[in-house]
C-alpha atoms as a PDB file:
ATOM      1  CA  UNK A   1      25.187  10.049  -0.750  1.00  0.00           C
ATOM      2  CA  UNK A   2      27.650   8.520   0.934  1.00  0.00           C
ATOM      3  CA  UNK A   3      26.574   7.970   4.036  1.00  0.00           C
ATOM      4  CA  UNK A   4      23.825   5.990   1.883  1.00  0.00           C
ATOM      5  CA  UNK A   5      26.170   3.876   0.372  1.00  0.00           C
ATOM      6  CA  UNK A   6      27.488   2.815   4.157  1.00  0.00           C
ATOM      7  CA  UNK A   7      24.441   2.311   5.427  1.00  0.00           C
ATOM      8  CA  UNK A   8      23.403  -0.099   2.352  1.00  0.00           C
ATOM      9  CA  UNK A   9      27.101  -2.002   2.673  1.00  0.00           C
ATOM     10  CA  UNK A  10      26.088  -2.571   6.888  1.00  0.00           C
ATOM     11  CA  UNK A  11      23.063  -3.978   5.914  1.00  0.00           C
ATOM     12  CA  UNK A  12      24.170  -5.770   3.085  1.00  0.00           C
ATOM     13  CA  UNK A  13      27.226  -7.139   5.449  1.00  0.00           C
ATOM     14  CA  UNK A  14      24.551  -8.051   8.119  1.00  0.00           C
ATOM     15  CA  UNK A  15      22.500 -10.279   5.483  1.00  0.00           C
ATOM     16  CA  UNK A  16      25.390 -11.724   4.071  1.00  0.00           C
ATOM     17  CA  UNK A  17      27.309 -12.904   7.139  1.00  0.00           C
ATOM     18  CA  UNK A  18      24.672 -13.515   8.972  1.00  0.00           C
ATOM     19  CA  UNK A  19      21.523 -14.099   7.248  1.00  0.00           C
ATOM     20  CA  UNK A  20      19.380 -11.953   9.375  1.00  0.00           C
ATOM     21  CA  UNK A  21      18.451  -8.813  10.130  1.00  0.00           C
ATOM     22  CA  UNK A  22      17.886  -6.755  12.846  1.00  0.00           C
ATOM     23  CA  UNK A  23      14.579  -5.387  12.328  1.00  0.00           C
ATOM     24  CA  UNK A  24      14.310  -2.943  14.908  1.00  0.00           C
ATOM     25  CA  UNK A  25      17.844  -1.426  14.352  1.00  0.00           C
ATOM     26  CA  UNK A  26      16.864  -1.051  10.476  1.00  0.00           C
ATOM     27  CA  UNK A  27      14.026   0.441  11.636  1.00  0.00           C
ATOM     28  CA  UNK A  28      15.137   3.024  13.828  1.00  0.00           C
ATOM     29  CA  UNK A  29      17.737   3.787  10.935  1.00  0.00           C
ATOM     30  CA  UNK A  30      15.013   3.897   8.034  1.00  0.00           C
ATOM     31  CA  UNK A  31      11.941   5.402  10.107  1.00  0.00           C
ATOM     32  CA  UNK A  32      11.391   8.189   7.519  1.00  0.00           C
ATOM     33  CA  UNK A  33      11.408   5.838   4.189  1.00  0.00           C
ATOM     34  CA  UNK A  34       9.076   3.201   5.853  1.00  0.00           C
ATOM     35  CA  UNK A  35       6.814   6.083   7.268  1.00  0.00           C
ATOM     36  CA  UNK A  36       6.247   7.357   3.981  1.00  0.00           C
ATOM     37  CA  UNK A  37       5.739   4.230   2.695  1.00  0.00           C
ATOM     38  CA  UNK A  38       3.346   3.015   4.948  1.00  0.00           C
ATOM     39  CA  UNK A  39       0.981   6.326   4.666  1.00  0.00           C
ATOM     40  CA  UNK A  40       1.622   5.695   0.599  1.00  0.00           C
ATOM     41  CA  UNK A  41       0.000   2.144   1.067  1.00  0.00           C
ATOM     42  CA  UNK A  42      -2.664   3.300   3.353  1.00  0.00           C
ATOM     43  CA  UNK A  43      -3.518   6.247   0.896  1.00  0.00           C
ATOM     44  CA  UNK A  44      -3.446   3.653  -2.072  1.00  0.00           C
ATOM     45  CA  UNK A  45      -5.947   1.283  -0.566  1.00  0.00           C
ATOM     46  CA  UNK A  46      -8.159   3.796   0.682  1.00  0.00           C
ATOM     47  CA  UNK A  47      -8.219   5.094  -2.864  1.00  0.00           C
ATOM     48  CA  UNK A  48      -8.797   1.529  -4.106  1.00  0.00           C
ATOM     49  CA  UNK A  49     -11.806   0.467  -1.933  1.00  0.00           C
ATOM     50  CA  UNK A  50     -13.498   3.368  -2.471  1.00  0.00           C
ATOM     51  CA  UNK A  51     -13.289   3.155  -6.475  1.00  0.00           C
ATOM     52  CA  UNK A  52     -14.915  -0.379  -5.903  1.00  0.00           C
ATOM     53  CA  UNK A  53     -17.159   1.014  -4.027  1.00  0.00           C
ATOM     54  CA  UNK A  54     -17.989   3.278  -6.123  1.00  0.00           C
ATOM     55  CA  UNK A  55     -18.254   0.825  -8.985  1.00  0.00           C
ATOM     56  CA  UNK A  56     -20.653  -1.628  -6.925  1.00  0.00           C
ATOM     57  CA  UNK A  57     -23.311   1.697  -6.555  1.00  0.00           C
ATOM     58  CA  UNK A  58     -23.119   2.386 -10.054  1.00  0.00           C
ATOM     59  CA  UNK A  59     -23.713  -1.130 -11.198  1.00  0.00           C
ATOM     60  CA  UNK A  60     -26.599  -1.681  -8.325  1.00  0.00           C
ATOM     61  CA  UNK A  61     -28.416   1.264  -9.353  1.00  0.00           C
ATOM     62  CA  UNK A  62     -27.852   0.277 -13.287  1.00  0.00           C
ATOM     63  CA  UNK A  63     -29.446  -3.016 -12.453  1.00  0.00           C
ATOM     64  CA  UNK A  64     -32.307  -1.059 -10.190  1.00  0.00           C
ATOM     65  CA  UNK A  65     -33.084   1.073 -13.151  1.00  0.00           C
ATOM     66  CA  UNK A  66     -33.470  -2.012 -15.304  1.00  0.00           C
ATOM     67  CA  UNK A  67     -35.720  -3.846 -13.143  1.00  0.00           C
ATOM     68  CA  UNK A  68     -37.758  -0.408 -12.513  1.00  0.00           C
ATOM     69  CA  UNK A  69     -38.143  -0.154 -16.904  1.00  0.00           C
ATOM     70  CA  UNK A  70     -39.134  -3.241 -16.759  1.00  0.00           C
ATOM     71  CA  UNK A  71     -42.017  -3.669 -14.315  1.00  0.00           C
ATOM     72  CA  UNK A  72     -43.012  -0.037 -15.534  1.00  0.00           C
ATOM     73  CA  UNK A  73     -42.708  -1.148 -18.639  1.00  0.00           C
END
């Protein structure tokens, strides 16, 4: 908990004095959060595409069906 609090204050210090950060430091210090975060977003939009595609199928076959009842008739 603590050692969370220091490592927020550095980078707070470093934006504040500064205004920039150095990426790769934060990133060698925060490699597990952005990790995680990164497989979260990948996971999200995988889930995401395929729902739409999903929803394109459904509503080209709907629209199949529709033109099949009515040349059938």
């Amino acid at each position: 908990m603590a050692a969370n609090r220091a490592e927020e204050a550095k980078n707070l210090y470093a934006l504040e004095t500064k205004g920039e950060i150095n990426y790769l430091n934060y990133t060698k210090r925060n490699w597990k959060k952005l990790g995680l975060g990164l497989v979260l977003l990948i996971g999200f939009s995988t889930g995401c595409l395929l729902r739409l595609r999903l929803f394109r199928i459904k509503r080209k076959l709907s629209k199949l069906e529709e033109e099949e009842e009515t040349l059938l008739g």
